[in-house]
N, C-alpha and C. Protein backbone atom coordinates (compact mmCIF):
# COMPACT_ATOMS: atom_id res chain seq x y z
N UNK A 1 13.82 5.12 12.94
CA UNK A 1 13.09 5.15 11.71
C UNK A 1 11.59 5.04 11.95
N UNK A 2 11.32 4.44 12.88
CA UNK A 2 9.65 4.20 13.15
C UNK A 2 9.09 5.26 13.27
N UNK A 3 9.62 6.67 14.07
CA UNK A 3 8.86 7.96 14.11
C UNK A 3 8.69 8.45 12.71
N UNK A 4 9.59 8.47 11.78
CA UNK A 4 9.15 9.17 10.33
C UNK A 4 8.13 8.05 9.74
N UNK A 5 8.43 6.92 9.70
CA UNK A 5 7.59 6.31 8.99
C UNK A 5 6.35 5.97 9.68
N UNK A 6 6.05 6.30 10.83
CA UNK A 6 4.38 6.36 11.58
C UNK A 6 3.97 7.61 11.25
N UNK A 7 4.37 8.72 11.11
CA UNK A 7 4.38 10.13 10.43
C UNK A 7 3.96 10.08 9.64
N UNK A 8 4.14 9.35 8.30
CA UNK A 8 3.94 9.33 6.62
C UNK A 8 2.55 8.43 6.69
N UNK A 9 2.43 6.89 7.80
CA UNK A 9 1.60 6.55 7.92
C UNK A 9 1.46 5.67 6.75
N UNK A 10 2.66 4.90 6.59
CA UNK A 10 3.13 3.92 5.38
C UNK A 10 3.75 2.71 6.03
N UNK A 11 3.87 1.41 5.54
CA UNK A 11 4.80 0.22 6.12
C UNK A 11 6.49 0.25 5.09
N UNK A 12 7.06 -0.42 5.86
CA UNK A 12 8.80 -0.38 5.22
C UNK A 12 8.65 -1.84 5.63
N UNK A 13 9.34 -2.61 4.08
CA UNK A 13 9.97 -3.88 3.90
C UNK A 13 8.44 -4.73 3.12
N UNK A 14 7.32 -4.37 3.76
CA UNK A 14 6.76 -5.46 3.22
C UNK A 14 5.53 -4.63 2.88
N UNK A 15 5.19 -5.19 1.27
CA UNK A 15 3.73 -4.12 0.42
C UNK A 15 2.85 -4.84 -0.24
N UNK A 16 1.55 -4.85 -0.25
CA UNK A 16 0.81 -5.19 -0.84
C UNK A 16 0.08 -4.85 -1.91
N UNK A 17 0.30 -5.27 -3.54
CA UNK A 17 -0.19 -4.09 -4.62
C UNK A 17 0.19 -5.08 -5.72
N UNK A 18 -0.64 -4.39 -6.84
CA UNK A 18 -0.72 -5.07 -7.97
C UNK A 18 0.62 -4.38 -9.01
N UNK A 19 0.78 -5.09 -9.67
CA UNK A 19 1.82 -5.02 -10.83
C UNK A 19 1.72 -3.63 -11.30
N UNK A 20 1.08 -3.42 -12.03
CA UNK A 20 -0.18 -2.16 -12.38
C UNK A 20 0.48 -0.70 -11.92
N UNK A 21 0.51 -0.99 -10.38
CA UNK A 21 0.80 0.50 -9.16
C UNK A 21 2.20 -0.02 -9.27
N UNK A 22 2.68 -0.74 -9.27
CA UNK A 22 4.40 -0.36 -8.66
C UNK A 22 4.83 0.02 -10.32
N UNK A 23 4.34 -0.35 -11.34
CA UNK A 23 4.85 0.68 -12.34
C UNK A 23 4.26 1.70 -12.96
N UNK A 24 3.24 2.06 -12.27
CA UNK A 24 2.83 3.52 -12.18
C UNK A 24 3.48 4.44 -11.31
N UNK A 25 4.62 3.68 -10.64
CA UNK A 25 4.58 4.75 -9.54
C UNK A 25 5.90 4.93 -9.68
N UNK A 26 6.40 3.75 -10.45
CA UNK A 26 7.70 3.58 -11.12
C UNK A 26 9.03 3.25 -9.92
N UNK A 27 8.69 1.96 -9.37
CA UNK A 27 9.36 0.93 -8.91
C UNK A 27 10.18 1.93 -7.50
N UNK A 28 11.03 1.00 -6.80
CA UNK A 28 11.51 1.67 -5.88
C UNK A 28 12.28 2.37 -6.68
N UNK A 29 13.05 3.39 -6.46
CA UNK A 29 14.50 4.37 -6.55
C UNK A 29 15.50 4.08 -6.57
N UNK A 30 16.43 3.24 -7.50
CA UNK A 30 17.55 2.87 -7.25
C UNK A 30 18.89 3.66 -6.76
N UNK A 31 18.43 5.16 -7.07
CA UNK A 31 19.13 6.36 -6.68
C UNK A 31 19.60 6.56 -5.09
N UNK A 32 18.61 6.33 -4.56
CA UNK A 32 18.61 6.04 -3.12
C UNK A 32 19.39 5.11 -2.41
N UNK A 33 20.05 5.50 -1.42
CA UNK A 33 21.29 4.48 -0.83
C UNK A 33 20.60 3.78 0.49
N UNK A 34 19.29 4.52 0.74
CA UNK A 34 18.74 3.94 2.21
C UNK A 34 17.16 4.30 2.24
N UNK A 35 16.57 3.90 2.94
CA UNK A 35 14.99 4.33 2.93
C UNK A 35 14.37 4.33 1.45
N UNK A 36 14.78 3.45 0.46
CA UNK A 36 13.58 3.55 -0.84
C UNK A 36 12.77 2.93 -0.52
N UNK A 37 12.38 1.85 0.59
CA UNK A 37 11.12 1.12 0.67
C UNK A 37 10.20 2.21 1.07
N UNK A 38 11.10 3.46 2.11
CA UNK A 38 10.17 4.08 2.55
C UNK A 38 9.13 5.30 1.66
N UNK A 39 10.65 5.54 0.94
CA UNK A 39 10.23 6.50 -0.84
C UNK A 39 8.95 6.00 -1.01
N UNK A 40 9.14 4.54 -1.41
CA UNK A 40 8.29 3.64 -2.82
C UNK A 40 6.77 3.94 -1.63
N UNK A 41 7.10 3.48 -0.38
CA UNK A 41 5.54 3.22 0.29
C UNK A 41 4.77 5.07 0.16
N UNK A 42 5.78 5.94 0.50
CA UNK A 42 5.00 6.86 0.33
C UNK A 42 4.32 7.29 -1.13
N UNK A 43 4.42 7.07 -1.91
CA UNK A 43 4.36 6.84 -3.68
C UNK A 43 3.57 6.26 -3.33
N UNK A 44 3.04 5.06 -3.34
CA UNK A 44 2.58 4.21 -3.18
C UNK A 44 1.00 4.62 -2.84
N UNK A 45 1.60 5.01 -1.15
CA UNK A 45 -0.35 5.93 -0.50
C UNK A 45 -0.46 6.17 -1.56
N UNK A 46 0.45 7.30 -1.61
CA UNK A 46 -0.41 8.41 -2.44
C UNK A 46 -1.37 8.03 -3.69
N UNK A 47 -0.97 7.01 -4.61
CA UNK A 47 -1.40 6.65 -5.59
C UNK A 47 -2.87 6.05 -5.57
N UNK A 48 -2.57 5.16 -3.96
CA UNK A 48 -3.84 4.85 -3.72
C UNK A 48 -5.07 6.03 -3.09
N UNK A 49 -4.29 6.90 -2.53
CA UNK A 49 -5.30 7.89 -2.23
C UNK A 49 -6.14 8.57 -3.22
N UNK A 50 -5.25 8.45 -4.40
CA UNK A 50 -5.92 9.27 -5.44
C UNK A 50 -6.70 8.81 -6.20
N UNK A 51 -6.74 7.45 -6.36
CA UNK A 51 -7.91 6.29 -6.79
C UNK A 51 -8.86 5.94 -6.11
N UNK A 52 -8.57 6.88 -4.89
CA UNK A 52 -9.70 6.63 -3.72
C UNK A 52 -9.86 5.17 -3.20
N UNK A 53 -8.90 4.65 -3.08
CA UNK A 53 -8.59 3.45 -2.49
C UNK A 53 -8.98 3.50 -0.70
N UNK A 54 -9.70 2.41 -0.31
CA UNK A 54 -9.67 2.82 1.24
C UNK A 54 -8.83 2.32 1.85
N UNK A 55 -7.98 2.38 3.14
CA UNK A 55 -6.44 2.45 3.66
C UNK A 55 -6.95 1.37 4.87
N UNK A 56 -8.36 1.73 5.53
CA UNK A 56 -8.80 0.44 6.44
C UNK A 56 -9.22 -0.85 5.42
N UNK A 57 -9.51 -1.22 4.15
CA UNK A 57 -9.43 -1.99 4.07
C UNK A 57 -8.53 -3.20 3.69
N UNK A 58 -7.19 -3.13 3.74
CA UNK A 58 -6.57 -4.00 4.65
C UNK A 58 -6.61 -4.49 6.24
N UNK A 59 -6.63 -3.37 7.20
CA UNK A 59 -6.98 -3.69 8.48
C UNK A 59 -8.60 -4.96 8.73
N UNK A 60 -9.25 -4.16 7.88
CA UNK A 60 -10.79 -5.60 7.87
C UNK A 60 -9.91 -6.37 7.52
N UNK A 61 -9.48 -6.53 6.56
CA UNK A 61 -9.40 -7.98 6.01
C UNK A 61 -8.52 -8.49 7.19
N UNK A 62 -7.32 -8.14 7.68
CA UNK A 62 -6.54 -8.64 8.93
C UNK A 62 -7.53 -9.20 10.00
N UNK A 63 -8.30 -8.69 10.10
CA UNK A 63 -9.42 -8.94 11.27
C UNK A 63 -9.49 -10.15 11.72
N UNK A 64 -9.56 -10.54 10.17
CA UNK A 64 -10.05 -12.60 9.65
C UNK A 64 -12.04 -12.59 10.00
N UNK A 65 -12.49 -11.75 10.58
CA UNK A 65 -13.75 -11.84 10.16
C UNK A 65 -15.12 -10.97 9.98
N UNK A 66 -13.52 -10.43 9.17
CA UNK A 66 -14.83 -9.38 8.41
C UNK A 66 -15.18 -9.81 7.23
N UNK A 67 -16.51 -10.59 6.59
CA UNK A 67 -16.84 -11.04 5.65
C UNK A 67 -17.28 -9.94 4.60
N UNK A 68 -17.84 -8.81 4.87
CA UNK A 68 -17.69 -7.78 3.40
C UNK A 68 -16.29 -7.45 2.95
N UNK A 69 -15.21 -7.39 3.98
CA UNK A 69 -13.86 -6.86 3.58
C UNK A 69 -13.32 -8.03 2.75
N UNK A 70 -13.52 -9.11 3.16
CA UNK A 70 -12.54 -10.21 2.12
C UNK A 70 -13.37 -10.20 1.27
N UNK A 71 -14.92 -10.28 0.98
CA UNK A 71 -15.65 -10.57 -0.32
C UNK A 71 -14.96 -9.07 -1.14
N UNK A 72 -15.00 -8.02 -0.69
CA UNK A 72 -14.73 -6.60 -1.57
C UNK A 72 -13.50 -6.92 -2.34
N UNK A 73 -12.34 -7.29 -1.14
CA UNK A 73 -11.05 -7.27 -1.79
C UNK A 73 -10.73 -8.88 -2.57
N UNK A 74 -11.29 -9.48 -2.20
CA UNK A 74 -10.66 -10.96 -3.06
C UNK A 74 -11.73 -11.44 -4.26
N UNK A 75 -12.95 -11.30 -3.76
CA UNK A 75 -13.92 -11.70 -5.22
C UNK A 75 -15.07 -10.22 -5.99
N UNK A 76 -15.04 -9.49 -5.15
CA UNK A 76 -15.86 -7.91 -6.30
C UNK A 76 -14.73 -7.35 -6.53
N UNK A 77 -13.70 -7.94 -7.08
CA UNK A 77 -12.96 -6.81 -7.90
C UNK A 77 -12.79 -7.38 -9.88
N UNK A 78 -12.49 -6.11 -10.56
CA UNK A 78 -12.45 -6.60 -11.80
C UNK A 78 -10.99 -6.67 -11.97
N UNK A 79 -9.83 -7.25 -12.53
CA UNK A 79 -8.81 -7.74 -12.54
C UNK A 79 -8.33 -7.79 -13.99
């Protein structure tokens, strides 16, 4: 499974996102008998791609010290 899903360039099992996007994007697939995490994550990019979301900033923030990446994502946002 790791080759398709390094391909798509998405994570499986664990996501980070507001209420907001997972029902815009309209939740995982219950239709699906296997891989909906992988469905939902690709949904998911995409949604953020199209809001022009940037994809490294999670990686800053992982860093632990990148101080513009945690100020962007935890206190300049409107909510």
């Amino acid at each position: 499974m790791a080759p398709y899903v390094i391909k798509r360039g998405v994570s499986a099992g664990l996501f980070w996102f507001m209420r907001e996007s997972f029902e815009a994007v309209g939740g995982f697939d219950e239709s699906l008998v296997s891989v909906e995490d992988v469905d939902f994550g690709i949904r998911l990019k995409a949604r953020g791609q199209a809001q022009g979301r940037n994809p490294r900033l999670v990686k800053e923030i992982f860093e632990g010290t990148n101080r513009r990446a945690a100020d962007h994502f935890y206190y300049d946002v409107e909510r």
